[in-house]
C-alpha atoms as a PDB file:
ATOM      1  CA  UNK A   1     -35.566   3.800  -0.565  1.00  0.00           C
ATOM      2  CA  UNK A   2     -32.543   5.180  -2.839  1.00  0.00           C
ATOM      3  CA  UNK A   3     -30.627   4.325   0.115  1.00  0.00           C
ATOM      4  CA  UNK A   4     -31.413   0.788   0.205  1.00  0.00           C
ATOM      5  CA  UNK A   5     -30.993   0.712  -3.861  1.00  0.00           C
ATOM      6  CA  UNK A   6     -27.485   2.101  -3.526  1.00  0.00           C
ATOM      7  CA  UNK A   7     -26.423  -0.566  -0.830  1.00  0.00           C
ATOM      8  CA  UNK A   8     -27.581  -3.108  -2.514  1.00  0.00           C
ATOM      9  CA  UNK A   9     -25.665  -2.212  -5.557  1.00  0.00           C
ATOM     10  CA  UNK A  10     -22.658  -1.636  -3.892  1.00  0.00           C
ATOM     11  CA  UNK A  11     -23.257  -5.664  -1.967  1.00  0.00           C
ATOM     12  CA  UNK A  12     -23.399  -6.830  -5.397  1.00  0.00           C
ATOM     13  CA  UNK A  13     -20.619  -5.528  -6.812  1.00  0.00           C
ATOM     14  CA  UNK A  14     -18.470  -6.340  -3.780  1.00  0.00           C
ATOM     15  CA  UNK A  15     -19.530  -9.562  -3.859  1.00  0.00           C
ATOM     16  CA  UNK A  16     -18.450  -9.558  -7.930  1.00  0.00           C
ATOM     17  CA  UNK A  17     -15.043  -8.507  -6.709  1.00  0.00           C
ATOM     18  CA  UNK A  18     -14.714 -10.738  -4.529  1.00  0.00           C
ATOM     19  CA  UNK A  19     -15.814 -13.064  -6.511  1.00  0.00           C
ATOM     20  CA  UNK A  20     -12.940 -11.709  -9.278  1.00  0.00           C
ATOM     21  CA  UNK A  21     -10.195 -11.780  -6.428  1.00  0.00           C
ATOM     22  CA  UNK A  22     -11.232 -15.564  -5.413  1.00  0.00           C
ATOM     23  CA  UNK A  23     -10.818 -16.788  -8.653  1.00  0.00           C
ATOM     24  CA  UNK A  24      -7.316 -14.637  -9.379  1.00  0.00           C
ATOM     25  CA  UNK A  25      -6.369 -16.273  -6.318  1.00  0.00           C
ATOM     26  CA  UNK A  26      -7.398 -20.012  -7.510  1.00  0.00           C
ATOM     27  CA  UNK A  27      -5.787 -19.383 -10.572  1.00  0.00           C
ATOM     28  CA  UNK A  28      -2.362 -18.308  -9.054  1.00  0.00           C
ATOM     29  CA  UNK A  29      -2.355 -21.041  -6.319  1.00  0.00           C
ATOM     30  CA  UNK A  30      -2.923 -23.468  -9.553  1.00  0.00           C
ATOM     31  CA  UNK A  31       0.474 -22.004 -11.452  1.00  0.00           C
ATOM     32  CA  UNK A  32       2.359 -21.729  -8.076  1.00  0.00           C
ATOM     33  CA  UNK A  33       1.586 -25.712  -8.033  1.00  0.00           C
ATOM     34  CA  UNK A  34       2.314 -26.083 -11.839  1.00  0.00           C
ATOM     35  CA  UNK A  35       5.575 -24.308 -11.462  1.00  0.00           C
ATOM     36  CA  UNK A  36       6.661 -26.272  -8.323  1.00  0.00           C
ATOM     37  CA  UNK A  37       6.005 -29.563 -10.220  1.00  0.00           C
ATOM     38  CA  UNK A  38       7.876 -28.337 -12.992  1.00  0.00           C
ATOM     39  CA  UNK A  39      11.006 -27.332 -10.757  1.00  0.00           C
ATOM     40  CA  UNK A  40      10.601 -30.834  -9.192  1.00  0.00           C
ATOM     41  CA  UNK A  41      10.948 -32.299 -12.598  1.00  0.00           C
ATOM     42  CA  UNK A  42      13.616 -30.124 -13.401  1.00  0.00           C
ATOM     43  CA  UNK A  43      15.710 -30.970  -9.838  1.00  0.00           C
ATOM     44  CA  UNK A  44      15.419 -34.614 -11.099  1.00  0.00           C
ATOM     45  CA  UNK A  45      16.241 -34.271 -14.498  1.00  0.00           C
ATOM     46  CA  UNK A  46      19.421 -32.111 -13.259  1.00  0.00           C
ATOM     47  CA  UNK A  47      20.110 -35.021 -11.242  1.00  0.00           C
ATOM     48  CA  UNK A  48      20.041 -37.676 -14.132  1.00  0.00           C
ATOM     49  CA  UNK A  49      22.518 -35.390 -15.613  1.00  0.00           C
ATOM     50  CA  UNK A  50      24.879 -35.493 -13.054  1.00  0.00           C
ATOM     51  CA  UNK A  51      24.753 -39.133 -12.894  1.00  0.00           C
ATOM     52  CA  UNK A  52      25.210 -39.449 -16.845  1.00  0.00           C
ATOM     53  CA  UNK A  53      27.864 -37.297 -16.748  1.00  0.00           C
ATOM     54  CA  UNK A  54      29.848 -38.537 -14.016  1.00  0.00           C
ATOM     55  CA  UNK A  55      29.401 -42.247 -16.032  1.00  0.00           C
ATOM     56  CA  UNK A  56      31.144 -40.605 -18.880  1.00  0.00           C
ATOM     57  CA  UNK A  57      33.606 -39.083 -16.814  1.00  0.00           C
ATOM     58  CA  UNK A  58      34.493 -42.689 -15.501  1.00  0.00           C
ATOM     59  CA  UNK A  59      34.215 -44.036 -19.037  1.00  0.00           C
ATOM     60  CA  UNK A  60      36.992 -41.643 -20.430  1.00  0.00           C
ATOM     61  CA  UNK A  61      39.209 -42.358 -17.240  1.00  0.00           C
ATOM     62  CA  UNK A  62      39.041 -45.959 -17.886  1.00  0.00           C
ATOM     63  CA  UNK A  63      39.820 -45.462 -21.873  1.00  0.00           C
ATOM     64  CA  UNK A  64      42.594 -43.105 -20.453  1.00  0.00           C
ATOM     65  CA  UNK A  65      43.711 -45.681 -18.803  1.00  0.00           C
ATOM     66  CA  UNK A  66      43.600 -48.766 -20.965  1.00  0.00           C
ATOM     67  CA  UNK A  67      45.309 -46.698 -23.225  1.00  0.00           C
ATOM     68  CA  UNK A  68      48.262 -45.857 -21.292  1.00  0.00           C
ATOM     69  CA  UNK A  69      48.409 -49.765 -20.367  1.00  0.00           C
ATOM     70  CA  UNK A  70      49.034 -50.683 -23.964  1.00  0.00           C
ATOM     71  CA  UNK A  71      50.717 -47.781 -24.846  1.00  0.00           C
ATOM     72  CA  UNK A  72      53.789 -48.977 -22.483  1.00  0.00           C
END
């Protein structure tokens, strides 16, 4: 009978584990897809960047430019 007792306490708390480790699990598949939606955001802001500064870039050249025009 103490034999039977002791399994079943050891079922339950393997199951409680397992039921720890499942949710651990959930929770770090959750912030793996948080994170990867924040580096995707990232990526794209990083990419407006570029584009910004490659319009300023193109900007100066053309003040650069105009300037040397009436400068001669």
């Amino acid at each position: 009978m103490e034999q039977v007792a002791n399994q079943m306490s050891e079922n339950i708390h393997q199951k409680q584990a397992n039921e720890q480790i499942s949710g651990k699990i959930q929770e770090l598949e959750d912030c793996a897809a948080q994170t990867k939606e924040t580096l995707e955001t990232l990526i794209c802001k990083q990419k407006e960047l570029g584009i910004h500064i490659e319009q300023l870039r193109e900007l100066l050249r053309d003040d650069v430019l105009a300037e040397k025009k009436t400068s001669i």
